[in-house]
PDB file of N, CA and C in Angstrom:
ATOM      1  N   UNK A   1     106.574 134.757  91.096  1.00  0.00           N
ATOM      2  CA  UNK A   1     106.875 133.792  92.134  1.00  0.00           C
ATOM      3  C   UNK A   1     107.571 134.459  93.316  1.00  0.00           C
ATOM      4  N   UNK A   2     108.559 135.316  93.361  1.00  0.00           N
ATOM      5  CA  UNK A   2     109.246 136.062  93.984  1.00  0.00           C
ATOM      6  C   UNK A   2     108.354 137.206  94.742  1.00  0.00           C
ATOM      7  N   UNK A   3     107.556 137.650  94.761  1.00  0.00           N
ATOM      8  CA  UNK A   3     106.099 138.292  95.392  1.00  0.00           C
ATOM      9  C   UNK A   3     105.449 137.640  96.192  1.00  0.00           C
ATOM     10  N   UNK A   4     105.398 136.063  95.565  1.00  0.00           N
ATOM     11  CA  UNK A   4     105.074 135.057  96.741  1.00  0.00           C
ATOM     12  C   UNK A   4     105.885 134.955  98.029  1.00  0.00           C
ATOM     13  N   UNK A   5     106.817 134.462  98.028  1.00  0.00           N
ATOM     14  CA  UNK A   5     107.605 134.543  98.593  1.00  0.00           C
ATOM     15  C   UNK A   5     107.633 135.769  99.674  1.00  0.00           C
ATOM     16  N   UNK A   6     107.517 137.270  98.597  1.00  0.00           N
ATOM     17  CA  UNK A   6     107.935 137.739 100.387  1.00  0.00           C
ATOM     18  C   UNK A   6     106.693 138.328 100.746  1.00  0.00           C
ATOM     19  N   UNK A   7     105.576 138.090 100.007  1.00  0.00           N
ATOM     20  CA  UNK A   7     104.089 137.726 100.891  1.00  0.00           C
ATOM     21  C   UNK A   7     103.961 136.844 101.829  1.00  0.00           C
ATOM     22  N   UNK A   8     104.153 135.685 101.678  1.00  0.00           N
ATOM     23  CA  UNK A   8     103.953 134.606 102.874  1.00  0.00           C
ATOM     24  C   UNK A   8     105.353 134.798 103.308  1.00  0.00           C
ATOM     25  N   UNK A   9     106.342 135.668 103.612  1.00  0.00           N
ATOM     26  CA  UNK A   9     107.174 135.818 104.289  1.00  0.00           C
ATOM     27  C   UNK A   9     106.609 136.648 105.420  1.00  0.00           C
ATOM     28  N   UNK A  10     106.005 137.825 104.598  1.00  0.00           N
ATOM     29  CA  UNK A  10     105.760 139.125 105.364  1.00  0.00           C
ATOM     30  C   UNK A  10     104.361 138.480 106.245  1.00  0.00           C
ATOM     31  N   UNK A  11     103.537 137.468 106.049  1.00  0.00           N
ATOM     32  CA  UNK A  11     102.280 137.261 106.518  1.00  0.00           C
ATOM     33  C   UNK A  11     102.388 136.580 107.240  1.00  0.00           C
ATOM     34  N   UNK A  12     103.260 135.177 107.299  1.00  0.00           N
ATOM     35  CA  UNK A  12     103.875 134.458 108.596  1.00  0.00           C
ATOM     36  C   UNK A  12     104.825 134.590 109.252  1.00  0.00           C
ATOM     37  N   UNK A  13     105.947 135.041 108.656  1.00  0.00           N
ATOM     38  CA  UNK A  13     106.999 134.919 109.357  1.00  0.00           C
ATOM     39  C   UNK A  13     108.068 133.866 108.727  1.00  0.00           C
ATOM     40  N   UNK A  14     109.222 133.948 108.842  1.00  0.00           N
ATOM     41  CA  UNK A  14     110.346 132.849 108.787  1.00  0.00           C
ATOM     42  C   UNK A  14     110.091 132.051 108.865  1.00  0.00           C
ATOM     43  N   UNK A  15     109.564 131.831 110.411  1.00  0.00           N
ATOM     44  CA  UNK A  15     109.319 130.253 111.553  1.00  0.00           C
ATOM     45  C   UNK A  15     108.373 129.651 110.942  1.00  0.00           C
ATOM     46  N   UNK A  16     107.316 130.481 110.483  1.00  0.00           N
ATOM     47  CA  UNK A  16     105.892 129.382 110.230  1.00  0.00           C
ATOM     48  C   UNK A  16     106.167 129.163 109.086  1.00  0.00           C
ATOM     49  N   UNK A  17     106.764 129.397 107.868  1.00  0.00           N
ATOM     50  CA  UNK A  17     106.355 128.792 106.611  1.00  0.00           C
ATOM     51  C   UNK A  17     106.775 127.267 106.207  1.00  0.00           C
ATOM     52  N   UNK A  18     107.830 126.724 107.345  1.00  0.00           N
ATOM     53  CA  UNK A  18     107.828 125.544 107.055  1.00  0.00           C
ATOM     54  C   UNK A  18     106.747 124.583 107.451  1.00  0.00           C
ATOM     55  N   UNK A  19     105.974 124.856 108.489  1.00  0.00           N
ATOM     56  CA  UNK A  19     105.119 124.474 109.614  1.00  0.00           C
ATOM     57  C   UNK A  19     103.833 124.488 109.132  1.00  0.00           C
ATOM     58  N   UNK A  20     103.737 125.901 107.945  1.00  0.00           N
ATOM     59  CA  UNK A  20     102.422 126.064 107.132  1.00  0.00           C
ATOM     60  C   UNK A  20     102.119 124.741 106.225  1.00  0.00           C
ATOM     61  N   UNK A  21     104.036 124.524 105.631  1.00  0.00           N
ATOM     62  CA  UNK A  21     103.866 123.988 104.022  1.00  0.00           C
ATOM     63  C   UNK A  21     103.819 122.347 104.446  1.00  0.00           C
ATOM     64  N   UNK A  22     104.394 121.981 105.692  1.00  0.00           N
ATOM     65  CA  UNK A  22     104.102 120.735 106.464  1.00  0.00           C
ATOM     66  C   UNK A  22     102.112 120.022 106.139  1.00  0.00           C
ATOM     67  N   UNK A  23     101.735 121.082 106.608  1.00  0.00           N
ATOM     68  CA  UNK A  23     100.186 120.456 106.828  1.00  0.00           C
ATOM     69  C   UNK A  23     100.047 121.278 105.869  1.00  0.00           C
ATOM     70  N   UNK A  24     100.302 121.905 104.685  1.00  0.00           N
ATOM     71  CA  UNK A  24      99.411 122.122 103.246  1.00  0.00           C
ATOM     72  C   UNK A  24     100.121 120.256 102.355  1.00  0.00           C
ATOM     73  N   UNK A  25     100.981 119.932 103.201  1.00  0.00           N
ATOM     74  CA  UNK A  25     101.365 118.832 102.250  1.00  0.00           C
ATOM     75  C   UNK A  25     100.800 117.627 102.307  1.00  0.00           C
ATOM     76  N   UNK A  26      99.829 117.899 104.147  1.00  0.00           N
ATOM     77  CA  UNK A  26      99.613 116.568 104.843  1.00  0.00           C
ATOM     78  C   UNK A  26      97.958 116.420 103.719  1.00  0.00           C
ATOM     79  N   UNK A  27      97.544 117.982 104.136  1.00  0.00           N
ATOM     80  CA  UNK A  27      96.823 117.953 103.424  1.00  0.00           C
ATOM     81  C   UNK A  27      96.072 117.576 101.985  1.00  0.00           C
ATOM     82  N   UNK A  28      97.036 118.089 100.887  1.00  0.00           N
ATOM     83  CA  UNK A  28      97.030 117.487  99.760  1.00  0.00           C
ATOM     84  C   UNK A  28      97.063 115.570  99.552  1.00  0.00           C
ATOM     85  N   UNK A  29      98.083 115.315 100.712  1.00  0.00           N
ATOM     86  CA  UNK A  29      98.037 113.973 100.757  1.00  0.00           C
ATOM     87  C   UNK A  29      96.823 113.132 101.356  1.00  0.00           C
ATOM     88  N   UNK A  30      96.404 113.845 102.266  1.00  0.00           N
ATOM     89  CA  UNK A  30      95.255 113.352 102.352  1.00  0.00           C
ATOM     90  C   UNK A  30      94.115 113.378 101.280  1.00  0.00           C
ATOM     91  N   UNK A  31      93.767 114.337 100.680  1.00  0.00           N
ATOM     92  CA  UNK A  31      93.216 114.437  99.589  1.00  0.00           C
ATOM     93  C   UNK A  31      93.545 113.551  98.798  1.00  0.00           C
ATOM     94  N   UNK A  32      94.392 113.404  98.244  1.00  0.00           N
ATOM     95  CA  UNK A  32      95.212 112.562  97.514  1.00  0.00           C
ATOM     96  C   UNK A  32      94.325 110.883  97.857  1.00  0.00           C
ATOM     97  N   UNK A  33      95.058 110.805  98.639  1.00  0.00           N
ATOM     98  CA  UNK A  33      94.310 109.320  99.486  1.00  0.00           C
ATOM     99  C   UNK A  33      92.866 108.963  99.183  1.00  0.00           C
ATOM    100  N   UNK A  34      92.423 109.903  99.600  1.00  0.00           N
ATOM    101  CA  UNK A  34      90.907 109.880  99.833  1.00  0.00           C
ATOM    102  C   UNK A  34      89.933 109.807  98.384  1.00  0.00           C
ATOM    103  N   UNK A  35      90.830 110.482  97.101  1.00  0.00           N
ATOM    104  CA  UNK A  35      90.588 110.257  95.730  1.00  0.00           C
ATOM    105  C   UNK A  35      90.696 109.336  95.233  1.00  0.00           C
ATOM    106  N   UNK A  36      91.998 108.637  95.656  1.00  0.00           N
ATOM    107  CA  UNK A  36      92.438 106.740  94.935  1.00  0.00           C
ATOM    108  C   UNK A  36      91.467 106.010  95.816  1.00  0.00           C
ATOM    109  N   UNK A  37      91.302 105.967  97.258  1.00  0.00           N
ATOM    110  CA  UNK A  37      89.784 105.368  97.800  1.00  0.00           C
ATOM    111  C   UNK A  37      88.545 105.365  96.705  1.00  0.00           C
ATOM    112  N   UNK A  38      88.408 106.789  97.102  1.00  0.00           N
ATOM    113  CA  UNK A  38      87.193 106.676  95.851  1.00  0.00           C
ATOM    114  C   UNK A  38      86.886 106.095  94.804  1.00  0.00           C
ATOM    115  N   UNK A  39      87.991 105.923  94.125  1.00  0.00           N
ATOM    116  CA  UNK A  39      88.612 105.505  92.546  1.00  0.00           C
ATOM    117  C   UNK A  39      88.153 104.216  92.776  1.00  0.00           C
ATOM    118  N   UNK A  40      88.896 103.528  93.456  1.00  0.00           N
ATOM    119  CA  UNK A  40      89.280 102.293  93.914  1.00  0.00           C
ATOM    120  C   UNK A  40      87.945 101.443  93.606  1.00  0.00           C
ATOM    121  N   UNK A  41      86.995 102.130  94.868  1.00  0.00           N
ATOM    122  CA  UNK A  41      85.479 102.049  95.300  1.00  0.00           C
ATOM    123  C   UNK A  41      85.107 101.564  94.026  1.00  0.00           C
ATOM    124  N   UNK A  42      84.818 102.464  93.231  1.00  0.00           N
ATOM    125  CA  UNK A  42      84.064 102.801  92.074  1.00  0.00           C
ATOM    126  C   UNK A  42      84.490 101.914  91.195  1.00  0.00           C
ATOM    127  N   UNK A  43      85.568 101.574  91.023  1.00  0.00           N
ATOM    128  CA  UNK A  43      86.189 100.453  89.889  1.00  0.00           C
ATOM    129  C   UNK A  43      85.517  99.446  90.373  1.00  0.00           C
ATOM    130  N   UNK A  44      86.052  98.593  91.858  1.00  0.00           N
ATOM    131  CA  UNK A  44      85.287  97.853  92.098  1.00  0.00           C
ATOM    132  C   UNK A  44      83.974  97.084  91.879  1.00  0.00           C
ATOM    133  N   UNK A  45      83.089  98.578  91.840  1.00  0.00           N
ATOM    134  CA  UNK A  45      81.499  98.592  92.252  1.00  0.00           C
ATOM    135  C   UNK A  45      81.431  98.213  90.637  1.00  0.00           C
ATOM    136  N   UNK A  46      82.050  98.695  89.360  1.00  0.00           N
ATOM    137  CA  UNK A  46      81.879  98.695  88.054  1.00  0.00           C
ATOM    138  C   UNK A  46      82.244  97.043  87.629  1.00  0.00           C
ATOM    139  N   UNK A  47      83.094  96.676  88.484  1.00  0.00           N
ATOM    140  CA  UNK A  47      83.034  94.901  88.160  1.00  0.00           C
ATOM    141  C   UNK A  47      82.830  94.458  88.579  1.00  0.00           C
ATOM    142  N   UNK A  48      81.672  94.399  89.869  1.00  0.00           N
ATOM    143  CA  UNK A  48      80.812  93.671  90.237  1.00  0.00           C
ATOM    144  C   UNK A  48      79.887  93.835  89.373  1.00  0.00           C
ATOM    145  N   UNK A  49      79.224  95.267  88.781  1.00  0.00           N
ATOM    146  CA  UNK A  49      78.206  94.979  87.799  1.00  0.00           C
ATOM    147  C   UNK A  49      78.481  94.092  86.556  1.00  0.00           C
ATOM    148  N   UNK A  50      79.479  93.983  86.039  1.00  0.00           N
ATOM    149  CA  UNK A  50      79.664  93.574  85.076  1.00  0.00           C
ATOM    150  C   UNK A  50      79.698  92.133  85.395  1.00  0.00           C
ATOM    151  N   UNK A  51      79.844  91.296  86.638  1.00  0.00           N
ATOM    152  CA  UNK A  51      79.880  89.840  87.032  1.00  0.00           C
ATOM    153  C   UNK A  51      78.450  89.312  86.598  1.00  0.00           C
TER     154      UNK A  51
END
């Protein structure tokens, strides 16, 4: 873990790694989102067939 660290130290910089981990988070969350949509969808679509 500690290799990590001063890899994406040494590769961005100080300044950017908060700025990186900002939009790797927006990201995931979007993902995130976009999976329970899906989910959602699909449940749905499964009890309408069943009506």
């Amino acid at each position: 873990m500690d290799s990590h660290c001063v890899g994406s130290t040494c590769s961005f910089g100080g300044r950017k790694i908060p700025e990186f981990m900002r939009g790797l988070g927006r990201g995931m969350r979007e993902f995130k989102d976009a999976k329970d949509n899906i989910k959602s969808e699909i449940e749905a679509g499964m009890k309408e067939e069943k009506s």
